[in-house]
C-alpha atoms as a PDB file:
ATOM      1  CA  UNK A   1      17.811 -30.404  82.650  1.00  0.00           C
ATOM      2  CA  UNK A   2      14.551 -32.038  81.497  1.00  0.00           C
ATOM      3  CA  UNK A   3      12.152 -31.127  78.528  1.00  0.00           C
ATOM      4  CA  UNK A   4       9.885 -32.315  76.268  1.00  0.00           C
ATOM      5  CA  UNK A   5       8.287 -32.189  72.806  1.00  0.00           C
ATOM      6  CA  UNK A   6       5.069 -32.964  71.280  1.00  0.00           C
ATOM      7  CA  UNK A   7       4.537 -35.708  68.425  1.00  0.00           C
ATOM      8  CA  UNK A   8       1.638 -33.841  67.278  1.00  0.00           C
ATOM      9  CA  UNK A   9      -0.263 -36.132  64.691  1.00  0.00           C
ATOM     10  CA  UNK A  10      -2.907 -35.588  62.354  1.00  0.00           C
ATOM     11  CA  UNK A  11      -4.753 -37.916  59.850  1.00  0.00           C
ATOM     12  CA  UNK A  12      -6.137 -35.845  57.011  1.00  0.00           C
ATOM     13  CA  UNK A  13      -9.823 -36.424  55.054  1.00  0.00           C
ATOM     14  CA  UNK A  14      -7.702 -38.754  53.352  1.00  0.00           C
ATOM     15  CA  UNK A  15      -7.095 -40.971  56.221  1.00  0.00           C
ATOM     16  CA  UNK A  16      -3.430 -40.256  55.670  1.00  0.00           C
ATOM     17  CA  UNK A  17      -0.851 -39.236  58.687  1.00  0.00           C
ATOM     18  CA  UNK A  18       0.893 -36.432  59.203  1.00  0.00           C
ATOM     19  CA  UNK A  19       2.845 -34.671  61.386  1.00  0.00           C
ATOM     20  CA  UNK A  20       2.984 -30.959  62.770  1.00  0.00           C
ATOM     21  CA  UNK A  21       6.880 -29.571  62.478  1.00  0.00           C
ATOM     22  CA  UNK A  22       7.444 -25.852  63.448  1.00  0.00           C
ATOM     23  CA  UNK A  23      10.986 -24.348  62.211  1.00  0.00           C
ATOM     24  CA  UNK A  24      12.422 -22.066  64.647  1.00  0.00           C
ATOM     25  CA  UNK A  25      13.644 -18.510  64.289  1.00  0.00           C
ATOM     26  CA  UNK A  26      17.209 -17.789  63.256  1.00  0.00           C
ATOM     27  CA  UNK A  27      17.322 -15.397  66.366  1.00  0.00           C
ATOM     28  CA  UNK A  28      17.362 -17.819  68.820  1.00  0.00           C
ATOM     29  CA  UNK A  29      20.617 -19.441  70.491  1.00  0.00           C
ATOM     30  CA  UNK A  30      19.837 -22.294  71.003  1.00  0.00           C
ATOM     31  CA  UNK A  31      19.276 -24.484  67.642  1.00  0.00           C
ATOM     32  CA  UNK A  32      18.155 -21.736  65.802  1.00  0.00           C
ATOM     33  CA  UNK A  33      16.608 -21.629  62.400  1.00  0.00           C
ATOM     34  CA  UNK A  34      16.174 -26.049  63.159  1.00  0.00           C
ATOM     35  CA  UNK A  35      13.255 -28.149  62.598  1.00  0.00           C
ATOM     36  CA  UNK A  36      12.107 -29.410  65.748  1.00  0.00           C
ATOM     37  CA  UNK A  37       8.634 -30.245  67.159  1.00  0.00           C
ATOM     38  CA  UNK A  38       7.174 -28.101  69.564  1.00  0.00           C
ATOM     39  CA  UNK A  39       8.261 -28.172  73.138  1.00  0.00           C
ATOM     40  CA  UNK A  40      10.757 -27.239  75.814  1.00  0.00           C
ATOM     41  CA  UNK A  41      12.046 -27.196  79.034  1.00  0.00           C
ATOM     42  CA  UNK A  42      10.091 -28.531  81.591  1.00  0.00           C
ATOM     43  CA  UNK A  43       9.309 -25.955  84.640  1.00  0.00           C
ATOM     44  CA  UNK A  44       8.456 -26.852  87.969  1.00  0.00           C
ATOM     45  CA  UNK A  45       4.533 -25.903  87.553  1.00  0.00           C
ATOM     46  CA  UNK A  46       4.194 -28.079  84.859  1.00  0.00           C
ATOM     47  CA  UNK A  47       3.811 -31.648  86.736  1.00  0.00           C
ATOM     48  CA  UNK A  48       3.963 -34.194  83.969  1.00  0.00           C
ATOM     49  CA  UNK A  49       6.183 -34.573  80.667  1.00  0.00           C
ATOM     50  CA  UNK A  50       3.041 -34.103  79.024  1.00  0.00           C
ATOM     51  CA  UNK A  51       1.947 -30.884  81.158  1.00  0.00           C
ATOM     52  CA  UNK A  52       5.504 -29.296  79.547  1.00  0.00           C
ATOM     53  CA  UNK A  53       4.298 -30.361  76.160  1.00  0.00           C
ATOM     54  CA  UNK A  54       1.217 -29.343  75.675  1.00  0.00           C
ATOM     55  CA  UNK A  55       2.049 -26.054  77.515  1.00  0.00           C
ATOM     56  CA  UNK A  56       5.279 -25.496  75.221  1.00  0.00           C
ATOM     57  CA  UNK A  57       2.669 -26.491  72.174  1.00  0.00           C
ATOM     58  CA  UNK A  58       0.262 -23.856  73.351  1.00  0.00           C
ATOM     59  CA  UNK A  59       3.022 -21.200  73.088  1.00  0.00           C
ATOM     60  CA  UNK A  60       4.873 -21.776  70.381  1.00  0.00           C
ATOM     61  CA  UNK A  61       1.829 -22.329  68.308  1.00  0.00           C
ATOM     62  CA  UNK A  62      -0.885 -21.461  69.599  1.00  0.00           C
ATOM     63  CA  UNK A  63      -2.627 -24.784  69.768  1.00  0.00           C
ATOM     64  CA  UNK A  64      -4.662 -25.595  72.886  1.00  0.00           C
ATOM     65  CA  UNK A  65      -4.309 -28.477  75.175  1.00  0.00           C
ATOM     66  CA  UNK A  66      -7.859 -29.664  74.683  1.00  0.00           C
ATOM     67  CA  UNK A  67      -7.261 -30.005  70.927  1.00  0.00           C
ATOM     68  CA  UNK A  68      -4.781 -32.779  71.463  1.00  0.00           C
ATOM     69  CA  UNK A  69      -5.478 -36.360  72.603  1.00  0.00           C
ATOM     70  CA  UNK A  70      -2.551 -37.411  74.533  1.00  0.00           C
ATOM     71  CA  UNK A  71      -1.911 -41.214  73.977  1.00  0.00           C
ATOM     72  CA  UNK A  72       1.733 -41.787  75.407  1.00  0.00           C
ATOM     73  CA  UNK A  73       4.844 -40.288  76.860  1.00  0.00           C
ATOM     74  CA  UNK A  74       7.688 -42.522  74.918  1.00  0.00           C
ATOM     75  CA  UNK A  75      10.789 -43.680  76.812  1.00  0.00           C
ATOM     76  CA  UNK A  76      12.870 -39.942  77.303  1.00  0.00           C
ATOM     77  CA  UNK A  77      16.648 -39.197  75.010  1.00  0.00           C
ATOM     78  CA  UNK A  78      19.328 -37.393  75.921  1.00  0.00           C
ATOM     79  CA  UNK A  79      20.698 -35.348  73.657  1.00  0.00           C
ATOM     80  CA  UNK A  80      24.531 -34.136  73.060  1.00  0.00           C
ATOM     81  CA  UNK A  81      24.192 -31.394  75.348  1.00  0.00           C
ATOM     82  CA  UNK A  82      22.813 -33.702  78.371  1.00  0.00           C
ATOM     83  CA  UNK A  83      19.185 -32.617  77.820  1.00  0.00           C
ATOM     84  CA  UNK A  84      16.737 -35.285  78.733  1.00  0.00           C
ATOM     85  CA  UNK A  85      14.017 -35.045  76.446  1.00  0.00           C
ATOM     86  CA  UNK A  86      10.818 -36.958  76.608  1.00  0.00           C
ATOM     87  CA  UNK A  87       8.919 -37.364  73.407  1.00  0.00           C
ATOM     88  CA  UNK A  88       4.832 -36.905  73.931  1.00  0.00           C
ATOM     89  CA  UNK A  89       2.529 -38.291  71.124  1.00  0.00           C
ATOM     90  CA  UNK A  90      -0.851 -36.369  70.599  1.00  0.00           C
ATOM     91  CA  UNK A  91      -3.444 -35.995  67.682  1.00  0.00           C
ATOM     92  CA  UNK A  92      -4.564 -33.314  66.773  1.00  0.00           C
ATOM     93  CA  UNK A  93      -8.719 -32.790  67.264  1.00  0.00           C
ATOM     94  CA  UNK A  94     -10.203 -33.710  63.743  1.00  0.00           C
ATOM     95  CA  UNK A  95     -10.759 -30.325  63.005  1.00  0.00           C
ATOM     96  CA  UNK A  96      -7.614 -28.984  62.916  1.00  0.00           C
ATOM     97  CA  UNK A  97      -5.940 -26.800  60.260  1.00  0.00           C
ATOM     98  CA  UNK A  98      -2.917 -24.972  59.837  1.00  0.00           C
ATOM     99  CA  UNK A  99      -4.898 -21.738  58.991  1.00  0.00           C
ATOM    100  CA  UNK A 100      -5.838 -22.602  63.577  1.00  0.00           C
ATOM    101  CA  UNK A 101      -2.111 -22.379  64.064  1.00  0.00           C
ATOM    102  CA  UNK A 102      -1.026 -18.991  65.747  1.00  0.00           C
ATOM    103  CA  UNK A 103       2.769 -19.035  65.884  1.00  0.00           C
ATOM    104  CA  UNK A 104       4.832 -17.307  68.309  1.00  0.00           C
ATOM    105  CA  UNK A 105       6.591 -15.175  65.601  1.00  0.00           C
ATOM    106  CA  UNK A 106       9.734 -14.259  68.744  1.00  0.00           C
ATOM    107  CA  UNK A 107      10.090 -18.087  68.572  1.00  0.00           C
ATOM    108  CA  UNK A 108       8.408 -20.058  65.463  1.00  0.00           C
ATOM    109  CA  UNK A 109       9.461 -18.971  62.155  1.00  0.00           C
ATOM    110  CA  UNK A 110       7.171 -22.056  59.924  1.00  0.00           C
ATOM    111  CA  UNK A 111       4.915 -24.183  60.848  1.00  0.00           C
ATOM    112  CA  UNK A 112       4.149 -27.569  58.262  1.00  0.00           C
ATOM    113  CA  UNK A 113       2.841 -30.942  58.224  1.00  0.00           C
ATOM    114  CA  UNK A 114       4.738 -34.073  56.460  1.00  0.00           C
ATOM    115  CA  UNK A 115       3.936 -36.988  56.080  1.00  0.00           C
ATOM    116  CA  UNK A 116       4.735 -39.591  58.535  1.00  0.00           C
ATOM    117  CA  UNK A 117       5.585 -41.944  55.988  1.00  0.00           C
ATOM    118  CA  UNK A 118       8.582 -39.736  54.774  1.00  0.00           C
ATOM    119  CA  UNK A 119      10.519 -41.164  58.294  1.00  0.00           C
ATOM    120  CA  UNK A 120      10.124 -44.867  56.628  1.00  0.00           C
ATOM    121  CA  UNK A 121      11.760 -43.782  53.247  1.00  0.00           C
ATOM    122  CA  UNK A 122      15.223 -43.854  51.472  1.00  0.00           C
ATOM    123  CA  UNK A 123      14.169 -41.760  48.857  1.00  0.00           C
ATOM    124  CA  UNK A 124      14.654 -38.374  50.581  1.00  0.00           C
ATOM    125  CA  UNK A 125      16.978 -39.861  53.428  1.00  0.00           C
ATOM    126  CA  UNK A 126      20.637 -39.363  54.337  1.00  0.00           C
ATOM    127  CA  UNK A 127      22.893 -39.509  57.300  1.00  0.00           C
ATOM    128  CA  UNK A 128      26.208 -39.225  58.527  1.00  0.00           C
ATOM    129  CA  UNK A 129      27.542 -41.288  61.564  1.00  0.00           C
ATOM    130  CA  UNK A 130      29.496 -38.902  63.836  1.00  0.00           C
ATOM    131  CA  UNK A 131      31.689 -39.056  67.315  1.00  0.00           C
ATOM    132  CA  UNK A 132      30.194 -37.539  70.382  1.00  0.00           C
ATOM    133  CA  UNK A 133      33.313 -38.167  72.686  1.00  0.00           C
ATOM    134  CA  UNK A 134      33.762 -41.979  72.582  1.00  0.00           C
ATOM    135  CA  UNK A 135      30.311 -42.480  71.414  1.00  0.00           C
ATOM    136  CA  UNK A 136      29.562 -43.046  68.105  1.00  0.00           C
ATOM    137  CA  UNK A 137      25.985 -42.353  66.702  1.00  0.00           C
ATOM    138  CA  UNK A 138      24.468 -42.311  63.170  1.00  0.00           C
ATOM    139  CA  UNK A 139      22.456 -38.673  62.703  1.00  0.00           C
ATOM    140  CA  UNK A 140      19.768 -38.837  59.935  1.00  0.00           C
ATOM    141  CA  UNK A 141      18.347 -35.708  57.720  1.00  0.00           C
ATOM    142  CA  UNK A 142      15.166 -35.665  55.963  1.00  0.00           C
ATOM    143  CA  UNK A 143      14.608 -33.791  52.922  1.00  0.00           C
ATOM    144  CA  UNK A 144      11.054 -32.137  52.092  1.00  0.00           C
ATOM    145  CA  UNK A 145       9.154 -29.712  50.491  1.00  0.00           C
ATOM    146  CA  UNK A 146       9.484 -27.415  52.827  1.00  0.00           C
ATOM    147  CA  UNK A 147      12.718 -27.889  55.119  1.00  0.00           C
ATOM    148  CA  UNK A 148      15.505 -30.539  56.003  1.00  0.00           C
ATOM    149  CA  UNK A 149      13.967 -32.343  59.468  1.00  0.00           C
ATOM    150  CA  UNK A 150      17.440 -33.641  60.932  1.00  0.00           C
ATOM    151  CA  UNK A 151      18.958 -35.091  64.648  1.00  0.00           C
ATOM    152  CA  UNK A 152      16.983 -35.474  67.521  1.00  0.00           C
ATOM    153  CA  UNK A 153      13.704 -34.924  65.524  1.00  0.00           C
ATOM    154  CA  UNK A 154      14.472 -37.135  62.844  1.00  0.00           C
ATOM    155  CA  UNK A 155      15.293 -39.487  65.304  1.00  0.00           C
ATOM    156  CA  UNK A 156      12.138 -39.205  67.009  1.00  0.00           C
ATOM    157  CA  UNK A 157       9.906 -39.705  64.104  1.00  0.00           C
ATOM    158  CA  UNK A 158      11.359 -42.680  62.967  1.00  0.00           C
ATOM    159  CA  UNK A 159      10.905 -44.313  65.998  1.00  0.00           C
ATOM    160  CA  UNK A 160       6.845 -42.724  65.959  1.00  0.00           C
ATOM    161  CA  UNK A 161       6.608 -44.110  62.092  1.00  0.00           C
ATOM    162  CA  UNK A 162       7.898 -47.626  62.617  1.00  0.00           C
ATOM    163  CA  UNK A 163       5.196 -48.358  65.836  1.00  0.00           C
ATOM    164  CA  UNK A 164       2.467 -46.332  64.051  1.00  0.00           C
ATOM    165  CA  UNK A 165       3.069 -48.726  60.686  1.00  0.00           C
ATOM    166  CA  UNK A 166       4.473 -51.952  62.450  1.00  0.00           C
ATOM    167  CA  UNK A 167       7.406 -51.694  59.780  1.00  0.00           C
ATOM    168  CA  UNK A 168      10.907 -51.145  59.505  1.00  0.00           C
ATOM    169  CA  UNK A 169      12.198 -47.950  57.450  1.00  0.00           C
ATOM    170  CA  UNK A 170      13.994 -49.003  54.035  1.00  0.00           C
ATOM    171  CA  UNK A 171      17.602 -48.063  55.502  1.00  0.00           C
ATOM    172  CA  UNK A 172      19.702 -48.758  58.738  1.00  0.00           C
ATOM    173  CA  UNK A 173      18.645 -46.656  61.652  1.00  0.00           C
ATOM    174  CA  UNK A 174      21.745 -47.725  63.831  1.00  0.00           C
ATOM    175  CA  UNK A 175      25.762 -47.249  63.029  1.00  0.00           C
ATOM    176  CA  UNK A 176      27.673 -50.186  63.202  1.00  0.00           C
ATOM    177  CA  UNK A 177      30.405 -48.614  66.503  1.00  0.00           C
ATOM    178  CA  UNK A 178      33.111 -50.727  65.006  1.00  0.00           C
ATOM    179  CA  UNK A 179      33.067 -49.039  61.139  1.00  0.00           C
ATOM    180  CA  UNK A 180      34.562 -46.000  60.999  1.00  0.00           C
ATOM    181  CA  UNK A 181      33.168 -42.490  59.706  1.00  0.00           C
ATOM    182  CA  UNK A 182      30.530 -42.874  57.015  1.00  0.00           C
ATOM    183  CA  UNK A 183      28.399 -40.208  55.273  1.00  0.00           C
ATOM    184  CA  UNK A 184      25.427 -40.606  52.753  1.00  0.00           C
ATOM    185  CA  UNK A 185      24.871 -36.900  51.920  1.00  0.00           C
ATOM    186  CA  UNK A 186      24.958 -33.525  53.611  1.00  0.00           C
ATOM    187  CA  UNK A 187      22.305 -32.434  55.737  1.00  0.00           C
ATOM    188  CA  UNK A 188      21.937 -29.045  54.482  1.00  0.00           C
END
């Protein structure tokens, strides 16, 4: 199965950068009550990784596809459950506001911005490194004002806030595969 997601940036008057983060109801089955950006599976109509995107965007949020600047599909992930995902960066038109956003309420139960910044930092950062069959991986957590941004999405925008700064984050993204379990903190 394919989907995607939306990076969906947004520099503020201050010239700062931010991202838009939806948390998702606890009634749904699959990842429930997560953090995740906006998107989803990818349907046959939808052409392009970036069609899914802005479509998923546009329901779960309510923002419309010509209030996003596409500037890149990034290089797809699978995730534990064999889902290839394909991250899609956007910003936002300059306009934007979260008082614009018009969530899905079946679907979306927060929407937030963070700062992008927060994906460079060890001061709110943790992680555990964990087995997926013979595969080890390190799985980072976030925590912010408003909720813990973990796995896939954490992933995600660490990659999006070390090419839109040029620099490294203060702690090791990957898990050394020969060092065995490891832990910094719980994620929730």
């Amino acid at each position: 199965m394919e989907a995607s997601v939306l990076v969906p940036l947004h520099v503020d008057i201050g010239g700062n950068l931010s991202v838009l983060l939806t948390k998702r109801t606890d009634k749904l089955g699959t990842h429930g009550g997560e953090v995740c950006m906006p998107g989803g599976k990818r349907d046959a109509a939808d052409g392009t990784a970036s069609c899914t995107a802005l479509r998923e965007t546009r329901e779960e949020v309510g923002i419309r596809p010509e209030d996003i600047n596409v500037l890149a599909e990034l290089r797809p992930t699978r995730t534990k459950n064999g889902v290839l995902v394909t991250p899609v960066v956007g910003v936002l038109s300059p306009s934007f506001s979260l008082k614009n956003v018009y969530p899905n309420a079946r679907e979306v139960a927060d929407v937030f911005t963070v700062p992008l910044t927060l994906f460079l930092s060890d001061a709110n950062h943790g992680y555990e490194d964990r087995m997926y069959g013979e595969l080890k991986a390190r799985v980072h957590f976030f925590r912010n004002a408003k909720h813990p941004v973990w796995g896939l999405t954490a992933h995600v925008l660490i990659d999006i806030a070390r090419l839109a700064y040029g620099k490294e984050p203060d702690f090791q993204v990957q898990c050394d595969p020969q060092e065995r379990y490891r832990s910094s903190h719980s994620p929730h």
